[in-house]
Protein backbone atom coordinates (compact mmCIF):
# COMPACT_ATOMS: atom_id res chain seq x y z
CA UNK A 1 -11.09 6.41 7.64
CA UNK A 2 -9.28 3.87 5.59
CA UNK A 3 -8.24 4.19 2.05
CA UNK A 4 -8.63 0.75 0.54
CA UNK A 5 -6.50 -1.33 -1.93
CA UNK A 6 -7.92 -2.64 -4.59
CA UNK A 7 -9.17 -6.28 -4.66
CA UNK A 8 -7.12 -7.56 -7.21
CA UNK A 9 -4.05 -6.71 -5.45
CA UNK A 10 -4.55 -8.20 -2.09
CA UNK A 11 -5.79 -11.69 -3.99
CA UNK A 12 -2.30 -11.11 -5.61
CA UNK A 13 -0.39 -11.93 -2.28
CA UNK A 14 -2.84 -14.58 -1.48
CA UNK A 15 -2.55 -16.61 -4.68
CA UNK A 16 0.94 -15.91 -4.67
CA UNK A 17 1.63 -17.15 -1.24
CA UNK A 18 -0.86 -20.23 -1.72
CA UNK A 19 1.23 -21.38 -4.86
CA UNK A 20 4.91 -20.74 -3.05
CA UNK A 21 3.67 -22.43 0.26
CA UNK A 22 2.40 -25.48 -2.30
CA UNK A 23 5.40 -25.56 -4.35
CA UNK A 24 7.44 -25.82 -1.23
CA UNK A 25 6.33 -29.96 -0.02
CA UNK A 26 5.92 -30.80 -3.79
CA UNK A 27 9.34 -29.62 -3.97
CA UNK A 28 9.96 -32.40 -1.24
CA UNK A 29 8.67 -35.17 -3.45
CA UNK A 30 11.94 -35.43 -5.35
CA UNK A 31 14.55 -37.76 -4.95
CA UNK A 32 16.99 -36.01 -3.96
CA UNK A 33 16.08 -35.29 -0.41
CA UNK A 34 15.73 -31.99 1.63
CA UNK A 35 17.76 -29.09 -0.40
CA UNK A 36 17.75 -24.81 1.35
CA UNK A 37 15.60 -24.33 -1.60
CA UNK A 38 13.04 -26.01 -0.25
CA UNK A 39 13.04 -23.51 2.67
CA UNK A 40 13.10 -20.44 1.05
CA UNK A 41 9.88 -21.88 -1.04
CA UNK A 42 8.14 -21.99 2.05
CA UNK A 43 9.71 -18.47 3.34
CA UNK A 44 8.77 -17.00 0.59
CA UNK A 45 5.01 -18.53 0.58
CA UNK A 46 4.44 -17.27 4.39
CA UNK A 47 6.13 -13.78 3.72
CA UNK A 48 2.96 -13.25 0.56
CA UNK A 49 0.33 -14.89 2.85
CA UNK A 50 1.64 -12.57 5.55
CA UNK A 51 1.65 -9.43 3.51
CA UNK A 52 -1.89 -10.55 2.29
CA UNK A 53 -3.37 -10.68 5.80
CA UNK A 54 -1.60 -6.84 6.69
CA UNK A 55 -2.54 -5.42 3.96
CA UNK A 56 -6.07 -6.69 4.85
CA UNK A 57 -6.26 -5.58 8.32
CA UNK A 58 -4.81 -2.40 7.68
CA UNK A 59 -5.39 -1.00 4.09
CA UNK A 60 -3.39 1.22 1.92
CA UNK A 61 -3.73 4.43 3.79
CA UNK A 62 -5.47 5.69 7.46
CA UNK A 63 -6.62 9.06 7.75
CA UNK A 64 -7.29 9.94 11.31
CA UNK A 65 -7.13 12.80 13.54
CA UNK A 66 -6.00 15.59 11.00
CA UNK A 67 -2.85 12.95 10.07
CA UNK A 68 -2.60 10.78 6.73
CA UNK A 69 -0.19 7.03 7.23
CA UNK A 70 0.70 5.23 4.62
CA UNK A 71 1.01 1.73 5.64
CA UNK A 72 3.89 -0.49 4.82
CA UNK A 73 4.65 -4.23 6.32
CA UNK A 74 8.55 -3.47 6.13
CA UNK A 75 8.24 -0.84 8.96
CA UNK A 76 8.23 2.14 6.93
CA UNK A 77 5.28 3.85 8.09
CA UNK A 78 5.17 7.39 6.56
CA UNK A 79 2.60 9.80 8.25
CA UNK A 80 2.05 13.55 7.40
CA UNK A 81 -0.32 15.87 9.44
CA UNK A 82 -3.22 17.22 6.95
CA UNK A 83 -2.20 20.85 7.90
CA UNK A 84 1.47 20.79 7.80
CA UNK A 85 0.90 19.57 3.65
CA UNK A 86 1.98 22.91 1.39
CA UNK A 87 1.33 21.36 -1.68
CA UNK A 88 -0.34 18.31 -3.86
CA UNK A 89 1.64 17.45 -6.83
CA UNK A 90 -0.33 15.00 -9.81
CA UNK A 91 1.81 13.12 -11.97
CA UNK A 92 1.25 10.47 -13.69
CA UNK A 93 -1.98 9.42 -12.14
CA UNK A 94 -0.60 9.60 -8.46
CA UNK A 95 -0.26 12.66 -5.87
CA UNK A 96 2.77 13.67 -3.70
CA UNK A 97 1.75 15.31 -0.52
CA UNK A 98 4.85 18.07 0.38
CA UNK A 99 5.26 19.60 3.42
CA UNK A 100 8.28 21.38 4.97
CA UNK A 101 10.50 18.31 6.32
CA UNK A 102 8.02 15.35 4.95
CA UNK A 103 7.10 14.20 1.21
CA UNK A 104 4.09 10.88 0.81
CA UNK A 105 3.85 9.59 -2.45
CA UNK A 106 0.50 8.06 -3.27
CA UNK A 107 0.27 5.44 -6.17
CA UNK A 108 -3.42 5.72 -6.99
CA UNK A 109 -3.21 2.61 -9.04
CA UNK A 110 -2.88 0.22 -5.53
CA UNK A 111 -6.68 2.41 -4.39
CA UNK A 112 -9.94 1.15 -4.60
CA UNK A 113 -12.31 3.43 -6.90
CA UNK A 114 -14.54 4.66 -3.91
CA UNK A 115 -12.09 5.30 -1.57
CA UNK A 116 -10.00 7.33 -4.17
CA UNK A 117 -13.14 9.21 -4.37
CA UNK A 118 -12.71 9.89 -1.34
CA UNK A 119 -9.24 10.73 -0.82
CA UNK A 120 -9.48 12.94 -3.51
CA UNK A 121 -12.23 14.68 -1.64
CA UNK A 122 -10.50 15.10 1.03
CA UNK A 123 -7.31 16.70 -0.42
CA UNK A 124 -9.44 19.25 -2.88
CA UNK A 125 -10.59 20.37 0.82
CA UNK A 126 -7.12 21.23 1.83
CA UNK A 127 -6.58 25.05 2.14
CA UNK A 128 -3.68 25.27 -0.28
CA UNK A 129 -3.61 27.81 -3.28
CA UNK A 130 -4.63 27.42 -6.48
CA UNK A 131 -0.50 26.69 -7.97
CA UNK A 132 -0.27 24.40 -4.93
CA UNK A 133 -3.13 22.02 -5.79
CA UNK A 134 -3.89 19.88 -8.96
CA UNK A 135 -7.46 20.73 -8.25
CA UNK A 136 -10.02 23.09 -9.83
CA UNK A 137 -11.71 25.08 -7.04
């Protein structure tokens, strides 16, 4: 199961790298030649388009096989097994899964509204006690 972004978000990266990856031959129409700006213009235009397309293919968060993963295009993957978590904090809006040697922080802003739905089903179903938990059972 994948836990979406939010629309908004991923068209972010996509406008953003359209504009940067456009800015970066206008930026060649001056007078003054070829400059390392003009590179970094079109760096920074294919790292957003790139980001865009991950973030598409792979969402915000997989839950599979009893283990959460946050995704991340820099490499840092966090994962956390749904059994090892000891406690859900709430603050602010987003959760913190804890368990013994591992803490995921979940922005809730970056989710989708149906797929918070249903991550929030799925950690209310967590066996955790009542202090543990920011939900009512």
């Amino acid at each position: 199961m994948k836990i979406k972004f939010k629309k908004k978000r991923l068209y972010a990266n996509l406008v953003l790298g359209i504009i940067w990856v456009i800015i970066a031959p206008l930026s060649l129409l001056r007078d003054e030649g070829l400059n390392w700006s003009d590179y970094i213009y079109f760096g920074i235009g294919v790292f957003y388009l790139a980001h865009y397309v991950y973030d598409l293919k792979h969402q915000y968060l997989e839950i599979e096989d009893g283990v959460i993963k946050k995704n991340s295009l820099y490499g840092f993957r966090k994962k956390i097994n749904l059994k090892d978590i000891d406690r859900v904090e709430k603050f602010a809006g987003d959760y913190t899964l804890k368990s013994n040697d591992t803490k995921l922080k979940i922005n809730t802003s970056f989710i989708e509204s149906q797929s918070l739905t249903s991550l929030v089903k799925i950690l209310s179903e967590l066996n955790l006690p009542t202090e543990k938990t920011p939900f009512i059972k």
